[in-house]
N, C-alpha and C. Protein backbone atom coordinates (compact mmCIF):
# COMPACT_ATOMS: atom_id res chain seq x y z
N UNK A 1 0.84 -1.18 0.00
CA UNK A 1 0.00 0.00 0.00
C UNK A 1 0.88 1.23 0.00
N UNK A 2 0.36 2.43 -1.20
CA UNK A 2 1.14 3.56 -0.72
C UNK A 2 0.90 4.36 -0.14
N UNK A 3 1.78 5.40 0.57
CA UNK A 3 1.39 6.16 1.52
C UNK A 3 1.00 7.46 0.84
N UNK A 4 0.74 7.90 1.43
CA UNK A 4 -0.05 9.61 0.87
C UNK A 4 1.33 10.41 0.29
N UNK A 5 1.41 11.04 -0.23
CA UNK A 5 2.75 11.62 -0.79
C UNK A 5 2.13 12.95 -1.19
N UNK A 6 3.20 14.00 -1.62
CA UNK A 6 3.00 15.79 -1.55
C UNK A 6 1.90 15.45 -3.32
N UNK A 7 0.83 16.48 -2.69
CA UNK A 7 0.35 16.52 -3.54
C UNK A 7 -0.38 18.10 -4.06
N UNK A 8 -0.48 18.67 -4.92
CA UNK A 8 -0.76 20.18 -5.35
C UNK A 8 -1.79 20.13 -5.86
N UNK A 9 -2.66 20.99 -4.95
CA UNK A 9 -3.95 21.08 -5.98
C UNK A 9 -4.99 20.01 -4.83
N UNK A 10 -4.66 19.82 -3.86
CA UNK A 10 -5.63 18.75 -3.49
C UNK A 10 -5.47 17.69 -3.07
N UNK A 11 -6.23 16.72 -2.21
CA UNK A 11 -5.89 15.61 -1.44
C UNK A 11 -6.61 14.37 -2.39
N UNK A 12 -7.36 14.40 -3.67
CA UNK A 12 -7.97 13.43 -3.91
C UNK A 12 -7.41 12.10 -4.03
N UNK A 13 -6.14 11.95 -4.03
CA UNK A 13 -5.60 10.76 -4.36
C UNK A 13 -5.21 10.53 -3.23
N UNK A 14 -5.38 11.18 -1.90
CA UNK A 14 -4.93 10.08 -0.49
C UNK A 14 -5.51 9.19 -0.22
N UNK A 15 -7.45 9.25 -0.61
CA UNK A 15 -7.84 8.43 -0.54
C UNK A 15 -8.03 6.81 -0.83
N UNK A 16 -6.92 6.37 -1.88
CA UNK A 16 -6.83 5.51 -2.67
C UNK A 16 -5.63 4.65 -1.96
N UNK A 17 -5.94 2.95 -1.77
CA UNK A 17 -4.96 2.19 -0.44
C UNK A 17 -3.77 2.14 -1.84
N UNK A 18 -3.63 2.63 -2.93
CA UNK A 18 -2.41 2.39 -3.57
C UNK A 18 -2.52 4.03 -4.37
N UNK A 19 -1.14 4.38 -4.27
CA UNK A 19 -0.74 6.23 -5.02
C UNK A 19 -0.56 5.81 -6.45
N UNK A 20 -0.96 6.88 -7.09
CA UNK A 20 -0.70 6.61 -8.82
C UNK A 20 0.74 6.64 -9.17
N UNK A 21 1.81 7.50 -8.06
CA UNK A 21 3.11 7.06 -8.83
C UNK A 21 3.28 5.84 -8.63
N UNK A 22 2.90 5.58 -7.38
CA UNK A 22 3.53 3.62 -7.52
C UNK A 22 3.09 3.08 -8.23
N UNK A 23 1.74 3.12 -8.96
CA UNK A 23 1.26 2.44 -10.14
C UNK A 23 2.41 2.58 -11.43
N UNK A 24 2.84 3.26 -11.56
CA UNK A 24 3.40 4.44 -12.65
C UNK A 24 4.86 3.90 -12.34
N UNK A 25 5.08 3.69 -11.24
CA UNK A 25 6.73 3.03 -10.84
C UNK A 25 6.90 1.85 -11.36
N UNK A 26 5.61 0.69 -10.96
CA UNK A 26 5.12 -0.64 -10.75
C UNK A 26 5.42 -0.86 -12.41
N UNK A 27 4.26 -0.33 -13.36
CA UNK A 27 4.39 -0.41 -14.50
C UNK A 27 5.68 0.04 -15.78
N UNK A 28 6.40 1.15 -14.99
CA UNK A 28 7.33 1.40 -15.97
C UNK A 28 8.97 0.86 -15.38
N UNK A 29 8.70 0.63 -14.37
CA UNK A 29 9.94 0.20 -13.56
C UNK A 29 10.90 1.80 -13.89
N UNK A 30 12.50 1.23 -14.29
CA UNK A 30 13.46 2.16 -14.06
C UNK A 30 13.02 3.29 -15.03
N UNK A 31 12.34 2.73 -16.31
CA UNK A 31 11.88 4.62 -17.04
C UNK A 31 10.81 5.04 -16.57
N UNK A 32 10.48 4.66 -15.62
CA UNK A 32 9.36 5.45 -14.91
C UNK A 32 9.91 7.43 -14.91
N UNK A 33 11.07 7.57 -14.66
CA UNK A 33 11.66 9.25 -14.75
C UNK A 33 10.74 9.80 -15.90
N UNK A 34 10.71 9.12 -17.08
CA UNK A 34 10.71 9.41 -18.09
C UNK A 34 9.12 9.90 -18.48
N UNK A 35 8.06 9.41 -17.58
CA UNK A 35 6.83 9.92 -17.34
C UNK A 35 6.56 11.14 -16.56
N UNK A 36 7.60 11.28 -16.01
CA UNK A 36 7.50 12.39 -14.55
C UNK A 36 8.25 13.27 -15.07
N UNK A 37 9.06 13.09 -16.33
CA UNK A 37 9.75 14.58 -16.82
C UNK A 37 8.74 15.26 -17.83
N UNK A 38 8.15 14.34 -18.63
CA UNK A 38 7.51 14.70 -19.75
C UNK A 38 5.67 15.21 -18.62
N UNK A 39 5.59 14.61 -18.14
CA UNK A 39 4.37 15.18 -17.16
C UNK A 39 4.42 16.70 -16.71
N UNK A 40 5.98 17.25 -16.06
CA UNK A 40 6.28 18.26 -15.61
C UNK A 40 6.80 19.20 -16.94
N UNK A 41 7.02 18.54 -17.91
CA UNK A 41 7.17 20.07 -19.19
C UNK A 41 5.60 20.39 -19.59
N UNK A 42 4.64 18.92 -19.90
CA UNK A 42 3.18 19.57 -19.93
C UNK A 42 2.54 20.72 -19.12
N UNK A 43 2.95 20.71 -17.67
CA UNK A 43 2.70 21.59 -16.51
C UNK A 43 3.58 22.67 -16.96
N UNK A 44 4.40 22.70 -17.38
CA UNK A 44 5.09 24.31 -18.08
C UNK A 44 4.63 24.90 -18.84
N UNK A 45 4.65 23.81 -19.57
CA UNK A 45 4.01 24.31 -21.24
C UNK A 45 2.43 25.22 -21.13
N UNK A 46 1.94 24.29 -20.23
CA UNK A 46 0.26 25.10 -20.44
C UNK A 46 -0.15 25.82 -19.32
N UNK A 47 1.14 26.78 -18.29
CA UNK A 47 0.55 27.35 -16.92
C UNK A 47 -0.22 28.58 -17.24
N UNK A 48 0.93 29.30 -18.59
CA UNK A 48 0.40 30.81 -18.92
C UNK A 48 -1.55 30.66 -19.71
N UNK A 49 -1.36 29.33 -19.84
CA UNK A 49 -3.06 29.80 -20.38
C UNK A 49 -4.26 28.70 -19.78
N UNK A 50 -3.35 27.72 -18.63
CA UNK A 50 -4.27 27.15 -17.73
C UNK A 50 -4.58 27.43 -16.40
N UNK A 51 -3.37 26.96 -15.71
CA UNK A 51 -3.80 26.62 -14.27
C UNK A 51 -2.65 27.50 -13.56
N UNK A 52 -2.10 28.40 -14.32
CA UNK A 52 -1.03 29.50 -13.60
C UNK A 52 -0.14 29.18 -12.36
N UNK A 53 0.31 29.62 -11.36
CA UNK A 53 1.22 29.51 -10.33
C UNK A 53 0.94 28.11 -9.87
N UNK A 54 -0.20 27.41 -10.15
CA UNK A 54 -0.13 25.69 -9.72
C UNK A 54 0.02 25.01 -10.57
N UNK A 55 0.47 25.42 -12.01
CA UNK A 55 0.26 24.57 -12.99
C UNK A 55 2.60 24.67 -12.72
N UNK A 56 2.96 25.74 -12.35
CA UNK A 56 4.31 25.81 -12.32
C UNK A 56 4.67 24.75 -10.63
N UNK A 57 3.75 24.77 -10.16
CA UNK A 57 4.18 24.23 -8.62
C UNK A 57 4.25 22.46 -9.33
N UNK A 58 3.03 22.52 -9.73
CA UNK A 58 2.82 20.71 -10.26
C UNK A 58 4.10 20.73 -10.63
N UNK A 59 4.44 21.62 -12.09
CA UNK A 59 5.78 20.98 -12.82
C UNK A 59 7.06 21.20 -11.74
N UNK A 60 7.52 21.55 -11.02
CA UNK A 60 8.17 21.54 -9.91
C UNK A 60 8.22 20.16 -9.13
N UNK A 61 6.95 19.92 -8.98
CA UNK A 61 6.86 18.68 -8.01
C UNK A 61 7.40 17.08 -9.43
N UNK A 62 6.72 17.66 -10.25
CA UNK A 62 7.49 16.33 -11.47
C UNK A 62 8.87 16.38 -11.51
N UNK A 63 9.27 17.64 -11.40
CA UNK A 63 10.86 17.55 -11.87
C UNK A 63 11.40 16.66 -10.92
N UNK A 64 10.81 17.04 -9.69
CA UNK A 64 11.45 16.38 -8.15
C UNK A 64 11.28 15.39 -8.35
N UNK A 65 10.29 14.31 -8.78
CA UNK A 65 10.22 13.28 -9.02
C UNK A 65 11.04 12.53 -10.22
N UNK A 66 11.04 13.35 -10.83
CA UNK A 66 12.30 13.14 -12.09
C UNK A 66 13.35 12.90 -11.39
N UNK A 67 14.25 13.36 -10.59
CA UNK A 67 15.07 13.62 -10.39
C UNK A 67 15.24 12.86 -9.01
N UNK A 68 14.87 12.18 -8.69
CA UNK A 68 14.46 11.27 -7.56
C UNK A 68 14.63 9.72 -8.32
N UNK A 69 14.19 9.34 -9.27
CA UNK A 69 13.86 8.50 -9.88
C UNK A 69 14.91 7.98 -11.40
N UNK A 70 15.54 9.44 -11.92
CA UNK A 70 16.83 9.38 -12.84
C UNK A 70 18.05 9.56 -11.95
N UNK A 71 18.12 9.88 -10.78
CA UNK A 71 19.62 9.76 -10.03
C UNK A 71 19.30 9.72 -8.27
N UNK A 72 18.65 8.26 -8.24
CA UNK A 72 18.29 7.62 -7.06
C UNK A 72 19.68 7.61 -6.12
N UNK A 73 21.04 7.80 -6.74
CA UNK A 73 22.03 7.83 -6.18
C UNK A 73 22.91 9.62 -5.71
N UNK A 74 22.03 10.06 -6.26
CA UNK A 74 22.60 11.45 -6.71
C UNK A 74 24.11 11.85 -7.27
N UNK A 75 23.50 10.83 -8.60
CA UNK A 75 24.90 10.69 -9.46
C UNK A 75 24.90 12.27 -10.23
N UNK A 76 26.01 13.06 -9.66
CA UNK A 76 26.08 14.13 -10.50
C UNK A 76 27.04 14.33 -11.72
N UNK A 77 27.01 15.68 -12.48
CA UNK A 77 27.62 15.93 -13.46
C UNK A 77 29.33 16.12 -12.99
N UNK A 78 29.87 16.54 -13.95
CA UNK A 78 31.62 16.68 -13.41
C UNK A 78 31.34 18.53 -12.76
N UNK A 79 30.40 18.92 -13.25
CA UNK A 79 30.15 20.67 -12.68
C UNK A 79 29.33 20.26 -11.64
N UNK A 80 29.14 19.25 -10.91
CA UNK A 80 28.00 19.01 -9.32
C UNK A 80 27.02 18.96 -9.33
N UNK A 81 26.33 19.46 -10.96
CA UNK A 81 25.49 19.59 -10.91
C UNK A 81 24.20 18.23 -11.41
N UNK A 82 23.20 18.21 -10.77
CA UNK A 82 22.69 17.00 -11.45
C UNK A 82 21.30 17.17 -12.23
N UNK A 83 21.83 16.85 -13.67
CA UNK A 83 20.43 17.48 -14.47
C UNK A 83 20.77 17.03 -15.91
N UNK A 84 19.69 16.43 -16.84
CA UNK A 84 19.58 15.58 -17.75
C UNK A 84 19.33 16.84 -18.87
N UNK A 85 19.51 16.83 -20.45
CA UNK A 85 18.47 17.44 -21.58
C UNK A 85 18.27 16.36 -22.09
N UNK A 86 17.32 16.99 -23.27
CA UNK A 86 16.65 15.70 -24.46
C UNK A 86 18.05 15.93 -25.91
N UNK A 87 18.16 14.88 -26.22
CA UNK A 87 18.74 15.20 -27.44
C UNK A 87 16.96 15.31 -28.44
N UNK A 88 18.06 15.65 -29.74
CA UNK A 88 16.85 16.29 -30.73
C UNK A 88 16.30 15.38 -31.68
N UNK A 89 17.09 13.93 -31.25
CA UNK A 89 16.85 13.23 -32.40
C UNK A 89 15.58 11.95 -32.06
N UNK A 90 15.80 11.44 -30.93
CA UNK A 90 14.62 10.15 -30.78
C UNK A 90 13.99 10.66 -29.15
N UNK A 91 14.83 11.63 -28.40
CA UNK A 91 13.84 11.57 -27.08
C UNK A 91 14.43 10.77 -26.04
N UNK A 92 15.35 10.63 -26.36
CA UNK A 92 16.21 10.15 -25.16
C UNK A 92 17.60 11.04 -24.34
N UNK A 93 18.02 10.37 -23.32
CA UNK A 93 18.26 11.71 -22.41
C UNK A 93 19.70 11.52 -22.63
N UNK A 94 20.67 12.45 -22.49
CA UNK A 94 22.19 12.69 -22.39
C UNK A 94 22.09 13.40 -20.98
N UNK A 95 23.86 13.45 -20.45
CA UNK A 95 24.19 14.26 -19.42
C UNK A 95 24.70 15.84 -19.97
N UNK A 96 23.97 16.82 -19.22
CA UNK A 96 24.73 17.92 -19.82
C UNK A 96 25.90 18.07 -20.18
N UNK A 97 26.81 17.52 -19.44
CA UNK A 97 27.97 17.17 -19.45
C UNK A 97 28.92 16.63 -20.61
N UNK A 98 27.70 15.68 -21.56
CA UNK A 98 28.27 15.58 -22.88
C UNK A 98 28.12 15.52 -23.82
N UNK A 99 29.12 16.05 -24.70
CA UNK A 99 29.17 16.64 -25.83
C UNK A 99 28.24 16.13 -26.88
N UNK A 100 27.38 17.14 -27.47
CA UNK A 100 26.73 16.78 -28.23
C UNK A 100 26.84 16.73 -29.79
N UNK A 101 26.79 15.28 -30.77
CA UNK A 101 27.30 15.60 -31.90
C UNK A 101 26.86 16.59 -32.53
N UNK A 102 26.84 16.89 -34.08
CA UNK A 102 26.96 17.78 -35.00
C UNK A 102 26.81 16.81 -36.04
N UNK A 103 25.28 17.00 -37.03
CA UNK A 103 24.96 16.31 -37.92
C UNK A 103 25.40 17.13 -39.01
């Protein structure tokens, strides 16, 4: 059973004896990140013409979960820092850290 976890916008999902990320963990196993990053750019993408200062808190709370879930170890960059981009070509993630080709 999961436990209640931070939630924005509302308690509706405490009520439930299992949380939707663990569903979401359960089912995607280790790319589970990969739902919780793309969840939190939707929450960017649409704050200025939806859900404003909570639509930026949600994507906040995804990143955290991103980032919880892509460096469970807090494997950082060689600059300390720990943080993924998309390359441009299929959607998969590189370290800032390296170099990106030139087609």
């Amino acid at each position: 059973m999961g436990s209640p976890r931070k939630q924005i916008g509302g308690t509706h999902y405490n009520k439930h004896a299992i949380q939707p990320f663990d569903i979401i963990d359960q089912m995607l196993g280790e790319d589970s990140w990969k739902f919780f990053w793309a969840t939190g750019l939707k929450y960017m993408m649409r704050f200025e013409d939806k859900g404003g200062l909570e639509d930026l808190q949600k994507a906040m709370h995804y990143i955290e979960e991103t980032i919880k879930r892509r460096y469970p170890d807090g494997a950082e960059t060689s600059s300390g820092e720990v943080r993924a981009v998309p390359t441009s070509d299929n959607g998969t993630f590189r370290s800032h850290a390296e170099p990106q080709d030139r087609v």
